[in-house]
C-alpha atoms as a PDB file:
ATOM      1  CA  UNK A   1      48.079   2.907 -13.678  1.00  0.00           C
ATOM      2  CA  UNK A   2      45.245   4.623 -12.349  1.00  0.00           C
ATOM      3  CA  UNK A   3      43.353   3.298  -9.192  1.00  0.00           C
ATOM      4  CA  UNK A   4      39.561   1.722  -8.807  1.00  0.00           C
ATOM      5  CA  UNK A   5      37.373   4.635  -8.373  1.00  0.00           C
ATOM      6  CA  UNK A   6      33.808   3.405  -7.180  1.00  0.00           C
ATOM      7  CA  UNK A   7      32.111   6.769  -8.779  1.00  0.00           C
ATOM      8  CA  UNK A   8      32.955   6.065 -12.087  1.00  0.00           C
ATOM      9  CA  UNK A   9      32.421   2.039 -12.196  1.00  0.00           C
ATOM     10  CA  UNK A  10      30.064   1.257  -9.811  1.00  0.00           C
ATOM     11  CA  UNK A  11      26.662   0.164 -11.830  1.00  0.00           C
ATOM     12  CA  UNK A  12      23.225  -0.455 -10.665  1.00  0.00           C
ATOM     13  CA  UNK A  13      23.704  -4.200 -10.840  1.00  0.00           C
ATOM     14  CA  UNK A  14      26.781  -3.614  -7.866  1.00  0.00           C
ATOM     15  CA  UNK A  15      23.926  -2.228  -5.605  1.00  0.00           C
ATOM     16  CA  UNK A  16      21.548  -5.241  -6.251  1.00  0.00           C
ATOM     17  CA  UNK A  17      19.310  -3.433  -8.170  1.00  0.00           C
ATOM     18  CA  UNK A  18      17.745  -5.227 -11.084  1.00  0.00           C
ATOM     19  CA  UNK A  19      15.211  -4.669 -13.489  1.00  0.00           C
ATOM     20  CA  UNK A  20      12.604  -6.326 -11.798  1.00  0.00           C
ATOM     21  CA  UNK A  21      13.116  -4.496  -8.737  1.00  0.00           C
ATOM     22  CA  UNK A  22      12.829  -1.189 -10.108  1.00  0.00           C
ATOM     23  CA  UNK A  23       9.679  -2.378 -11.898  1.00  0.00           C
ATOM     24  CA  UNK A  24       8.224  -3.777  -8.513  1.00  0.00           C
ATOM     25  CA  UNK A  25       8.948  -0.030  -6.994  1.00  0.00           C
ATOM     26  CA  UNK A  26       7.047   1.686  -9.968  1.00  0.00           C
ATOM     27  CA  UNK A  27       4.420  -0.453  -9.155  1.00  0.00           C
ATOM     28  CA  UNK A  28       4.469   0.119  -5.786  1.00  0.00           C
ATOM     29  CA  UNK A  29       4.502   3.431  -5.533  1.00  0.00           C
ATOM     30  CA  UNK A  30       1.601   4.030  -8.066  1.00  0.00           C
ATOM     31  CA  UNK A  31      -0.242   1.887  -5.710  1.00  0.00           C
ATOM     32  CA  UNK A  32       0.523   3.746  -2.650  1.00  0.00           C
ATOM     33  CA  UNK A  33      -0.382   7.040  -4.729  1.00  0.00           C
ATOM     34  CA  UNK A  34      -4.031   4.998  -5.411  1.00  0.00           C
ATOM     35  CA  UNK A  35      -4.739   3.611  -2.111  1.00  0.00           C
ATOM     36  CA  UNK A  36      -3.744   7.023  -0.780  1.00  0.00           C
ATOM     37  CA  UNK A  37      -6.158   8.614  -2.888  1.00  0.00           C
ATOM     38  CA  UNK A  38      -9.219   6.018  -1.990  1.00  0.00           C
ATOM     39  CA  UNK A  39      -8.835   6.812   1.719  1.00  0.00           C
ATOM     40  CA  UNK A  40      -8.913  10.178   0.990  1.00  0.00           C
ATOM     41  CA  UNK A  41     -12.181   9.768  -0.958  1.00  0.00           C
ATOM     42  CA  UNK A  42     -13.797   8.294   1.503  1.00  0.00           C
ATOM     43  CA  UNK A  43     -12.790  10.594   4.182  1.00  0.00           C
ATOM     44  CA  UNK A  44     -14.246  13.169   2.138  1.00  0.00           C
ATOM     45  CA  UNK A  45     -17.409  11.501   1.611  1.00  0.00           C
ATOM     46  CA  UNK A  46     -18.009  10.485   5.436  1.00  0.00           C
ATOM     47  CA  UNK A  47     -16.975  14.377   6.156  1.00  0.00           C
ATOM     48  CA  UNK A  48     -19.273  15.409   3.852  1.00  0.00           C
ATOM     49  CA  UNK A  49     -22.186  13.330   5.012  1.00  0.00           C
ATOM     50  CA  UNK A  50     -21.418  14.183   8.698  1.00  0.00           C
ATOM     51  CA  UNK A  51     -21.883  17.834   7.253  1.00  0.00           C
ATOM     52  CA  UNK A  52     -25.111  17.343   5.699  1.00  0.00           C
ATOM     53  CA  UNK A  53     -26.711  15.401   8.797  1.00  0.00           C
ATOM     54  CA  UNK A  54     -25.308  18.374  11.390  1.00  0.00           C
ATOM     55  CA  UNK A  55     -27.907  20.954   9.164  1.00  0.00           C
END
């Protein structure tokens, strides 16, 4: 009789990872990725005006 080796039958559900919480992390993350982007944007912009208004 071989013994319980976690490797081989340990699942995703063992680790309290369902479905739904993966999809919540996709989402998250793609939102992150957006509002990341938005600040960025605007950073630019205000950089960009402070530019214009120095010349």
């Amino acid at each position: 009789m071989e013994g319980f080796d976690p490797a081989i039958n340990y699942g995703p559900n063992d680790a309290g990872i369902s479905a739904l919480t993966i999809v919540l992390g996709i989402i998250g993350l793609i939102s992150i990725s957006w509002l990341f982007g938005k600040i960025y944007e605007q950073l630019a912009k205000l950089f960009e005006s402070n530019k214009k208004n120095e010349s």
